[in-house]
Structures are given as C-alpha cells and as structure tokens.
Protein backbone atom coordinates (compact mmCIF):
# COMPACT_ATOMS: atom_id res chain seq x y z
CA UNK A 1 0.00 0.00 0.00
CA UNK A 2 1.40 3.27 -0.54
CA UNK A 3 2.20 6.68 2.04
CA UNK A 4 -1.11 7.94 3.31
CA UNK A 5 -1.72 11.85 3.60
CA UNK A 6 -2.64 12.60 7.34
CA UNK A 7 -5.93 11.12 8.44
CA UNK A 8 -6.10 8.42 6.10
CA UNK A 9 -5.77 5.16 5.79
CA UNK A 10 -5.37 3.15 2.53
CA UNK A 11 -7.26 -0.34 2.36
CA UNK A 12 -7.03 -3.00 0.03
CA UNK A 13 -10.42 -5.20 -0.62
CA UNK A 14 -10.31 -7.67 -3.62
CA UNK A 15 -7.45 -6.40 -5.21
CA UNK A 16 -8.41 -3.20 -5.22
CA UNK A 17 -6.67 -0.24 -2.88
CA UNK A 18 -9.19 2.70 -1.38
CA UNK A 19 -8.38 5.64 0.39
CA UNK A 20 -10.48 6.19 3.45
CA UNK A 21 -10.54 9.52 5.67
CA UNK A 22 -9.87 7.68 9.30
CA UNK A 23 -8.36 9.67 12.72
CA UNK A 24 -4.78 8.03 13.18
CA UNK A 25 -6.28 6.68 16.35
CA UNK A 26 -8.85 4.27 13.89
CA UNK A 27 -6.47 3.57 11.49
CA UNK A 28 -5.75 0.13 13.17
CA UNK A 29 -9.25 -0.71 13.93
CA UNK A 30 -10.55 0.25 10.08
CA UNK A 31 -7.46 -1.84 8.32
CA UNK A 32 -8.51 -4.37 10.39
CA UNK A 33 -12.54 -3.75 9.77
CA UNK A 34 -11.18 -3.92 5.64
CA UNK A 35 -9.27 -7.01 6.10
CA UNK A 36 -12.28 -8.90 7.59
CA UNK A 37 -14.87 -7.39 5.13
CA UNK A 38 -12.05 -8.33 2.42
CA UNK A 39 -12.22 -12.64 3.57
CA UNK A 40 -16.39 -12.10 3.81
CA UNK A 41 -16.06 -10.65 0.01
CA UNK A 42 -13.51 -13.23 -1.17
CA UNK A 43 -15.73 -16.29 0.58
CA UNK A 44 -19.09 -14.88 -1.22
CA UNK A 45 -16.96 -14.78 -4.59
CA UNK A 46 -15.20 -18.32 -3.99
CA UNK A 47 -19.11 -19.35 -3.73
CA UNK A 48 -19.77 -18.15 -6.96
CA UNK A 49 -23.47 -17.63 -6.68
CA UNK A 50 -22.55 -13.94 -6.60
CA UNK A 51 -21.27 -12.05 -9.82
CA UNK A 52 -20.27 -8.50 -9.55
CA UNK A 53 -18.14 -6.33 -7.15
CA UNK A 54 -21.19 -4.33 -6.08
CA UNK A 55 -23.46 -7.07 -5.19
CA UNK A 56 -20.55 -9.33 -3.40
CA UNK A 57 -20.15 -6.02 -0.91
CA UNK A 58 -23.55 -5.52 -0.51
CA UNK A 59 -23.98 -8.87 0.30
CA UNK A 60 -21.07 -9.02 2.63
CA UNK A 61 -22.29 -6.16 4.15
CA UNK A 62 -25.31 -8.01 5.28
CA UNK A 63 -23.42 -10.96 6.68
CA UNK A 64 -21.76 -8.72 8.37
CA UNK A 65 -24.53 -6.55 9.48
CA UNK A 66 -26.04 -10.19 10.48
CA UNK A 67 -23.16 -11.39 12.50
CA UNK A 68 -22.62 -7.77 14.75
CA UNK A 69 -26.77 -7.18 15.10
CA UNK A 70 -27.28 -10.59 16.76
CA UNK A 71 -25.50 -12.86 18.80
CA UNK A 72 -25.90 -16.75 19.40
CA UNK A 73 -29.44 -16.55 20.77
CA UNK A 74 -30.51 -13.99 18.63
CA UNK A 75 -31.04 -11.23 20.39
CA UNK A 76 -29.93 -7.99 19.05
CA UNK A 77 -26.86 -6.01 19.66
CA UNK A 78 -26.02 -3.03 21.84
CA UNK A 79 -26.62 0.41 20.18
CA UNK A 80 -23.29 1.53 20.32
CA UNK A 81 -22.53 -1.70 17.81
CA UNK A 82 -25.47 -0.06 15.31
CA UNK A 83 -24.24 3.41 15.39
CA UNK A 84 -20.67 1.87 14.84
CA UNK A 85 -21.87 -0.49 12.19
CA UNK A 86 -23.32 2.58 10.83
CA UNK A 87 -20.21 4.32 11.05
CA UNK A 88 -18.33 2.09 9.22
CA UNK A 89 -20.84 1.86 6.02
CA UNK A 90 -20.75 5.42 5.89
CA UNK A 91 -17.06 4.84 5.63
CA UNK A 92 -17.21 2.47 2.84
CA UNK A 93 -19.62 4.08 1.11
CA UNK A 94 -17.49 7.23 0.94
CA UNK A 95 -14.92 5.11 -0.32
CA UNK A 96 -16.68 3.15 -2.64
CA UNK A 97 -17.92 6.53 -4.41
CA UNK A 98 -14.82 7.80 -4.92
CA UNK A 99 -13.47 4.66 -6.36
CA UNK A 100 -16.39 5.05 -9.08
CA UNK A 101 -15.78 8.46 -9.89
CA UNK A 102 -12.25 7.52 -10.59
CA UNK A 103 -13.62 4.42 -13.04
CA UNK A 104 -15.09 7.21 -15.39
C-alpha cells in the first residue's frame, strides 16, 4: 500500500486499494474492519453464486450486518454496535464513491 496523507488510511479489498478519511487513532481498527470485510467478500466470490463487485459487498455487508446485530441466541446487539456499524458503512460508502468516480 502506498504513504497515506494525514488522516487516512489506505485499504485494500479484492485487489483493489481505497483511500479512506480515518483519525490516526482508527487507522488500526478500520485496516482491520477492511481485512475482515475483504475474507467475507472473497468467501461470497469463492461461492460463486454472486457475480459483480457491487453485489458481493452488498452482500457481505449483510453478513456482516447479520453477525454484529445478533449474537448466538438472537437477540440484538447493543446500540453503540449499530451506530458503529453505521459508522463504518458510511465509511465504505465514501470510499466506494470515490473509487467510481475515478472508473469514469
């Protein structure tokens, strides 16, 4: 991955690098968010019922979602979990826009 500017952090999911504004404090905890939702997206694709980089993420994202919402017996997570889960789409979806306007 290359330098960052301040308050950034670069990730790499599938092959592909994004830029993502993060505090320097985060920067461990989002690299490491990217790396998990990175094995989700790779598992989905190594599946193969799932075609596209769009729909593998948003399809990830609700595993994900999934897994952090409810726990073992099913009952639903904390709210601090939701607002961070919330936190980190924003995140992503930040990142993935930018990543499209770059594409065109």
């Amino acid at each position: 991955m290359t330098q960052n500017p301040p308050n950034t952090a670069s990730v790499l999911i599938l092959d592909k690098e994004y830029r993502v504004a993060c505090p320097d404090e985060e920067r461990d905890a989002l690299i490491s968010a990217a790396r998990y939702l990175d094995s989700k997206m790779r598992e989905i694709r190594r599946n193969g019922k799932t075609i596209g980089l769009e729909r593998i993420a948003v399809m990830a994202a609700l595993n994900i979602t999934y897994e952090l919402l409810h726990d073992d017996s099913g009952e639903k997570g904390s709210p601090q979990s939701r607002e961070r889960i919330e936190q980190l789409i924003k995140k992503l979806d930040s990142a993935l826009d930018t990543s499209r306007q770059l594409e065109f």
